[in-house]
Protein backbone atom coordinates (compact mmCIF):
# COMPACT_ATOMS: atom_id res chain seq x y z
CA UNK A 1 63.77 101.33 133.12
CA UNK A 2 63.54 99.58 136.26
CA UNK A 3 66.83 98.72 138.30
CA UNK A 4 67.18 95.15 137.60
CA UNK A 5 66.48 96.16 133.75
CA UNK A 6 69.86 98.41 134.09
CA UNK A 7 71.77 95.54 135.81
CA UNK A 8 70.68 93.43 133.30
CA UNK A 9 71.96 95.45 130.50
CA UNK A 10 75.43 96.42 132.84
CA UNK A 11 76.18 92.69 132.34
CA UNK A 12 75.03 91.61 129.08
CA UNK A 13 77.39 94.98 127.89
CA UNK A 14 79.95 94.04 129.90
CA UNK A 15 79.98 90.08 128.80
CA UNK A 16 79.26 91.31 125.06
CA UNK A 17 81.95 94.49 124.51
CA UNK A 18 83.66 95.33 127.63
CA UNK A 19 81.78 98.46 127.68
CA UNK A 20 81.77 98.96 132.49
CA UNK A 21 79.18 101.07 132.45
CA UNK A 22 78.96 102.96 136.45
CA UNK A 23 75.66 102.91 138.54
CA UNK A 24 75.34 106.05 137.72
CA UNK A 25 75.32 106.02 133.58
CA UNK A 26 71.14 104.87 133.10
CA UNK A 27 70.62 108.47 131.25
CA UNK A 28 73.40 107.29 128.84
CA UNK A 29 71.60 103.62 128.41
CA UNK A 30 68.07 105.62 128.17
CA UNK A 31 69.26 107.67 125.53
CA UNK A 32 70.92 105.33 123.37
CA UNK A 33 68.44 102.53 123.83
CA UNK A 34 64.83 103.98 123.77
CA UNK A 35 65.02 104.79 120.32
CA UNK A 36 66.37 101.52 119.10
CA UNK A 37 63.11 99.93 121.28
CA UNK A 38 61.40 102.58 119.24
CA UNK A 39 62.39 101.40 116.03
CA UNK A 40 61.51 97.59 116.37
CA UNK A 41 58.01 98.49 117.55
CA UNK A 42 58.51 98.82 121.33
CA UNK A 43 57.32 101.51 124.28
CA UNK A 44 60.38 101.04 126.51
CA UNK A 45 63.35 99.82 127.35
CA UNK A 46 61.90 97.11 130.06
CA UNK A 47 60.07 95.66 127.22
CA UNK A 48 63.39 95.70 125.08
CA UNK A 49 65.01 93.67 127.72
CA UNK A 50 61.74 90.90 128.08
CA UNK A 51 62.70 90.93 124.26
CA UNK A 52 66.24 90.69 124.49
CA UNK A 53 65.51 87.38 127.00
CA UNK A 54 63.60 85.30 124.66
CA UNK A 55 64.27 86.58 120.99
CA UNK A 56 66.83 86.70 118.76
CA UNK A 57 70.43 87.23 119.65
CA UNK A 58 70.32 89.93 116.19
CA UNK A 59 68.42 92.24 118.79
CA UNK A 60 71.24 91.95 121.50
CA UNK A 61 73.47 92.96 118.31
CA UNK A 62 71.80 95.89 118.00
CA UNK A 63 71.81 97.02 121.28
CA UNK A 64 75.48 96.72 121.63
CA UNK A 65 76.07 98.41 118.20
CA UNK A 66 73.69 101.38 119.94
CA UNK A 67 76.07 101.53 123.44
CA UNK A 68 78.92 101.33 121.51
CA UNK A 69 80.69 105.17 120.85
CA UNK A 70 81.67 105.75 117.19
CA UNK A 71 83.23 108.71 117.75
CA UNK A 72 86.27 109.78 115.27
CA UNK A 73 87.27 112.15 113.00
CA UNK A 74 90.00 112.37 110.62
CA UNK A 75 93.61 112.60 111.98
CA UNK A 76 92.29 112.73 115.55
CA UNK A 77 94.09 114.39 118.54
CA UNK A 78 97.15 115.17 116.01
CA UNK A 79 100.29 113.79 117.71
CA UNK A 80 100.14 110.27 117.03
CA UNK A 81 100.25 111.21 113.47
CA UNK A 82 103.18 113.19 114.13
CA UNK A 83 104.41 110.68 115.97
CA UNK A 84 104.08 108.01 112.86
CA UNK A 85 105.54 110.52 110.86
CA UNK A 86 108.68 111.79 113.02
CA UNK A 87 109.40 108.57 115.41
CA UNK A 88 107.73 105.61 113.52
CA UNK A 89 108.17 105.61 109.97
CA UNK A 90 111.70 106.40 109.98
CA UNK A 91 112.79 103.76 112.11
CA UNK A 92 110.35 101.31 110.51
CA UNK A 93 111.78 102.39 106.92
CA UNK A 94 115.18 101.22 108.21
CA UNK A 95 114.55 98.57 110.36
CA UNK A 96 112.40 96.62 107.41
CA UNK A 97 114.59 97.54 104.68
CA UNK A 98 115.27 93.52 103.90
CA UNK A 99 112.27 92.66 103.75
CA UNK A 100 110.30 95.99 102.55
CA UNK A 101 107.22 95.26 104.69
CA UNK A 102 104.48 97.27 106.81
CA UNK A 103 101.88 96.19 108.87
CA UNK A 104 99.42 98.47 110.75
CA UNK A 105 96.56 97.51 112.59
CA UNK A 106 93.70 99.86 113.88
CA UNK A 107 91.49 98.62 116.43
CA UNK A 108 88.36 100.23 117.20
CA UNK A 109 88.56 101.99 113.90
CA UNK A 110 84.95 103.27 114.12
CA UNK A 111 84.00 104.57 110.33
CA UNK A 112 86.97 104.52 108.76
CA UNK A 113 88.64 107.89 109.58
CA UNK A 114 91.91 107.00 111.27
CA UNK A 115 92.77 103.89 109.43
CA UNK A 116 92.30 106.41 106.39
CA UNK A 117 94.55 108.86 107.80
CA UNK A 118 97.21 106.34 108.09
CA UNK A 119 96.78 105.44 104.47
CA UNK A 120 97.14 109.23 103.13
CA UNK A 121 100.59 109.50 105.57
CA UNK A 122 102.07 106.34 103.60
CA UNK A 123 100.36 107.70 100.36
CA UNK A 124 102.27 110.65 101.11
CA UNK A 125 105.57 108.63 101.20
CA UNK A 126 105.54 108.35 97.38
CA UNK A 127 108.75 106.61 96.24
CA UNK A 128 110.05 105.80 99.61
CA UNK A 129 107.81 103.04 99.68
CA UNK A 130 107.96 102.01 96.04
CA UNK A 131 107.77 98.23 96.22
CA UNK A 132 107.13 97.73 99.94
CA UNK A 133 103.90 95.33 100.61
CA UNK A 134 102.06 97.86 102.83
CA UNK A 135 99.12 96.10 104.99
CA UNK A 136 96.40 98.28 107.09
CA UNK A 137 93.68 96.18 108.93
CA UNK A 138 90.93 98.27 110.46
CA UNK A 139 88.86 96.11 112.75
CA UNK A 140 85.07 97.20 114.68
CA UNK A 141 82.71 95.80 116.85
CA UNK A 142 79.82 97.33 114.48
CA UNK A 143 79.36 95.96 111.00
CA UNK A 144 77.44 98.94 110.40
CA UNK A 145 80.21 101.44 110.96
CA UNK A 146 82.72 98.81 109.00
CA UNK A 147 80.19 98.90 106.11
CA UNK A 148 80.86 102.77 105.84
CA UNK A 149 84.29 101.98 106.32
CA UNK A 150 84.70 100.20 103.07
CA UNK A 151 82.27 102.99 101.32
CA UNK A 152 84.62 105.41 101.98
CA UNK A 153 81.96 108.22 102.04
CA UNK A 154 82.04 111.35 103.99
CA UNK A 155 79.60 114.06 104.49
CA UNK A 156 81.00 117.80 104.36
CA UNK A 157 81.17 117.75 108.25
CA UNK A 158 82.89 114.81 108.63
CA UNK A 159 85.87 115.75 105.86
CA UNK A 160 85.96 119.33 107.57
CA UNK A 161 87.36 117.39 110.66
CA UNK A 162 90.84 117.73 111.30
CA UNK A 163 91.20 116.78 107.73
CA UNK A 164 94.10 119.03 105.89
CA UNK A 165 92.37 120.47 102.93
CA UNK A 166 95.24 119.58 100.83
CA UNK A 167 94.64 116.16 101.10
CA UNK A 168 90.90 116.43 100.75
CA UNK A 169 91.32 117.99 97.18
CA UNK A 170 94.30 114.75 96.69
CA UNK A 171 92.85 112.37 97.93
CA UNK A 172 88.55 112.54 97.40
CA UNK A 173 86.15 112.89 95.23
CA UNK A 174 83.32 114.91 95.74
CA UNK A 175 79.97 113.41 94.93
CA UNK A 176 76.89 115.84 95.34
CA UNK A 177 77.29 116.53 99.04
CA UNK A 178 79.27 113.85 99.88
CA UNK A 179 83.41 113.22 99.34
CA UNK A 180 84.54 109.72 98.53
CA UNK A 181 88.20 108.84 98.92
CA UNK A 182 89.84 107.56 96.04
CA UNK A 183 89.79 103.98 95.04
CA UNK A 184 93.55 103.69 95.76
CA UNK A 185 93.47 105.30 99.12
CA UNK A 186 90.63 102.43 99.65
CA UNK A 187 92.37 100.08 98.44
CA UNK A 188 94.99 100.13 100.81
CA UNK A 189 92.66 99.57 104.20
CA UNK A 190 90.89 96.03 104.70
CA UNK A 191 88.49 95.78 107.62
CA UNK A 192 87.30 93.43 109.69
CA UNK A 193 84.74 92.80 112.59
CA UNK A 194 86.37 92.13 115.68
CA UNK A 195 85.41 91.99 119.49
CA UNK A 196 88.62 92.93 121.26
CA UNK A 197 87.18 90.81 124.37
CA UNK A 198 87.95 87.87 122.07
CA UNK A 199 91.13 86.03 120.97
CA UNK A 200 92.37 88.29 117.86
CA UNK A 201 95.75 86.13 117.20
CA UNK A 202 94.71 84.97 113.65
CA UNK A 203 95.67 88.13 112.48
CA UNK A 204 98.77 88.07 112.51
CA UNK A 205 101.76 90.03 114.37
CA UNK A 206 102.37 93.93 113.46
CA UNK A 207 104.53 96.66 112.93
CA UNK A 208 102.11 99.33 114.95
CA UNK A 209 98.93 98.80 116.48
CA UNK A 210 96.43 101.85 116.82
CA UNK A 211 94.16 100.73 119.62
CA UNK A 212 92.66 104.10 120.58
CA UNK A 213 90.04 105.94 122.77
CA UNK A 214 88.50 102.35 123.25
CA UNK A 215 90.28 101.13 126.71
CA UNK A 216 88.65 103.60 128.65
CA UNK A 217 85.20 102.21 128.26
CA UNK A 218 86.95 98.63 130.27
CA UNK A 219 87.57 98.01 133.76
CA UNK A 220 91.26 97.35 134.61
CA UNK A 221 91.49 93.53 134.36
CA UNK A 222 90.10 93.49 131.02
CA UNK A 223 92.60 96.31 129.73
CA UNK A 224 95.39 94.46 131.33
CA UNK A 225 94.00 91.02 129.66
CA UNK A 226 93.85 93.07 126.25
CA UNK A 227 97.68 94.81 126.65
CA UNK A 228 99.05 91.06 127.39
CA UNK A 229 97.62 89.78 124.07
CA UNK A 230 98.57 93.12 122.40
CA UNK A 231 102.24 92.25 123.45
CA UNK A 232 102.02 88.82 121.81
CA UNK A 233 100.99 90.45 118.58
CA UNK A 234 103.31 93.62 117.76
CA UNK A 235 106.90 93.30 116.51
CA UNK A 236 109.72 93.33 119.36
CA UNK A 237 110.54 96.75 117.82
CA UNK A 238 107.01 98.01 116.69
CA UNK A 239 104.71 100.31 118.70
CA UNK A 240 101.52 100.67 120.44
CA UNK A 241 99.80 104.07 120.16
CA UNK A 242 97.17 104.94 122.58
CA UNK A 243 94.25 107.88 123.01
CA UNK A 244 95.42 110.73 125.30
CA UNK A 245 93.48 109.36 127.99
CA UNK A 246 94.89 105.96 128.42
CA UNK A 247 98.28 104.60 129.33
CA UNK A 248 99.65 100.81 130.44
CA UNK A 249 101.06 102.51 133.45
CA UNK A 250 99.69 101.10 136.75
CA UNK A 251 97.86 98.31 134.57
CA UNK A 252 100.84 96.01 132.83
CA UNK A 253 104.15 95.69 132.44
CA UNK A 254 103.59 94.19 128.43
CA UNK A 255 104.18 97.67 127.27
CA UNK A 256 106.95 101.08 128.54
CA UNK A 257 106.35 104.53 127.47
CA UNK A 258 108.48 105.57 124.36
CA UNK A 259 110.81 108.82 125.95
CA UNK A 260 109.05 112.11 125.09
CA UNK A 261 106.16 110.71 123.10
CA UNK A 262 103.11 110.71 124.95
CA UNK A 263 100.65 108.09 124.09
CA UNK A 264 103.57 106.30 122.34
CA UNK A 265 104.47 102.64 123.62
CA UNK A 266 107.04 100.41 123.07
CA UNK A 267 107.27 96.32 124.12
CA UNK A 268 108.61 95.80 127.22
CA UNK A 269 112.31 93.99 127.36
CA UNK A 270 113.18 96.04 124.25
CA UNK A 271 115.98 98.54 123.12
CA UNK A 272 114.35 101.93 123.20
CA UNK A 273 114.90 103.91 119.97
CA UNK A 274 116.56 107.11 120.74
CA UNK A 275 113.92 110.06 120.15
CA UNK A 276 115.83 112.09 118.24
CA UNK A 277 116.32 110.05 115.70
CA UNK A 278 114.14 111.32 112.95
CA UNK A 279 115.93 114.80 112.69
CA UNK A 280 117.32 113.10 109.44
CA UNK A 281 114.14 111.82 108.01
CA UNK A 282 113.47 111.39 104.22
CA UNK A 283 112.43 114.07 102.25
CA UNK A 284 109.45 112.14 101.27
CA UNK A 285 108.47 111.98 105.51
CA UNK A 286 109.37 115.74 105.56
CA UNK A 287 106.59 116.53 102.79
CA UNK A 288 104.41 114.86 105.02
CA UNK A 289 105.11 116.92 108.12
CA UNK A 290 104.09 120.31 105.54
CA UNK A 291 100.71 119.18 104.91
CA UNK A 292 99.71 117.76 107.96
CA UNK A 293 100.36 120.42 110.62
């Protein structure tokens, strides 16, 4: 790969995902991208790019789908769960008691996994959300991870991934090798494709947004762009959860840390919830806490 083959592909990934990929990152473009030149017929990745100039924009697709990290596994990193169980849920529950309503979007949910594990915490609500219209969008860059998404199917590595084993005999069905979630657990996720570099408005505002482990791949203006337009779309009272690794600190004011929660965000210009709050949760949000930790 020659240097003005890298720069090339710096931009077009930039333009195309967000993805700022350093000067020094061309073993991480080599390894993704010579097999994909591999598999449509091609030596290299310099005649990938003569490609990419003059055929069809399908092949530029692909090689974003092939940059882009799918990386995920079920109830990832552990805290924001606990955090949806012992900060957000509760004062969601009460706050949307009129009007018995719950909307949670996942950005960059990859194949499926957290968006699931959102679905088995409410699942695990039982009554206390008898009759509440619960909504979970998951939304990718890749069709092909959103296509496994909807499937649903998980190999024996994947559901041996931070996944409770509880809620693995609950909540799948094994199938040969493979574990399918149940069609109700399914049911209760609708994906998407989505470039976050793009206006996302149309779909509507929400009670928590997931947008995790996908900011650090941008450089600073484009997270800041992306946290104003987050702003516009969650609830004055909803939340913003974020990967370990990333915080609105230093980058926009849209968003304030939530006291004591890290990776936990709250609009800015609202009244801060006070943390201990949840110490009287439901029973039904208490069952949750046993079988997740």
């Amino acid at each position: 790969m020659t240097p003005m083959d890298y720069e090339f592909l710096r931009k077009l990934l930039k333009e195309r995902s967000g993805l700022d990929l350093s000067p020094d990152k061309q073993y991480l473009v080599e390894s993704r991208l010579i097999p994909l030149a591999r598999k449509v017929g091609l030596p290299g990745i310099t005649e990938l790019v003569q490609k990419m100039k003059s055929g069809p924009d399908a092949l530029t697709a692909e090689v974003v789908e092939a940059m882009t990290t799918n990386e995920t596994f079920f109830f990832r990193d552990k805290v924001p769960f606990d955090h949806l169980r012992d900060t957000m849920l509760p004062a969601l529950l009460q706050a949307r008691a009129s009007r018995r309503s719950l909307r949670i979007w996942c950005a960059a949910s990859s194949t499926g996994q957290e968006p699931y594990s959102i679905a088995m915490c409410l699942k695990e609500l039982g009554s206390a959300l008898a009759g509440w219209r619960v909504e979970i969008i998951g939304t990718d860059l890749s069709q092909a991870v959103l296509e496994k998404s909807r499937a649903g199917i998980f190999s024996q590595f994947e559901v041996q991934r931070g996944l409770p084993i509880q809620l693995l005999v609950k909540y799948f069905t094994q199938i040969g090798e493979l574990w399918q979630l149940n069609a109700d657990i399914r049911a209760m996720v609708q994906y998407r494709q989505l470039n976050l570099l793009h206006d996302f408005s149309q779909l509507g505002t929400f009670d928590v947004i997931f947008c995790r482990n996908v900011l650090i791949y941008f450089d600073q203006d484009t997270k800041a762009g992306i946290f104003e337009r987050l702003a516009r779309m969650v609830e004055p009272d909803g939340f913003l959860v974020l990967g370990a690794a990333e915080s609105v600190v230093g980058i926009s004011d849209a968003f304030k840390p939530y006291p004591e929660r890290r990776g936990l965000y709250r609009p800015n210009g609202t009244r801060t919830a006070r943390p201990g709050a949840a110490a009287g949760m439901p029973q039904a949000l208490r069952a949750v806490a046993s079988v997740a930790r």
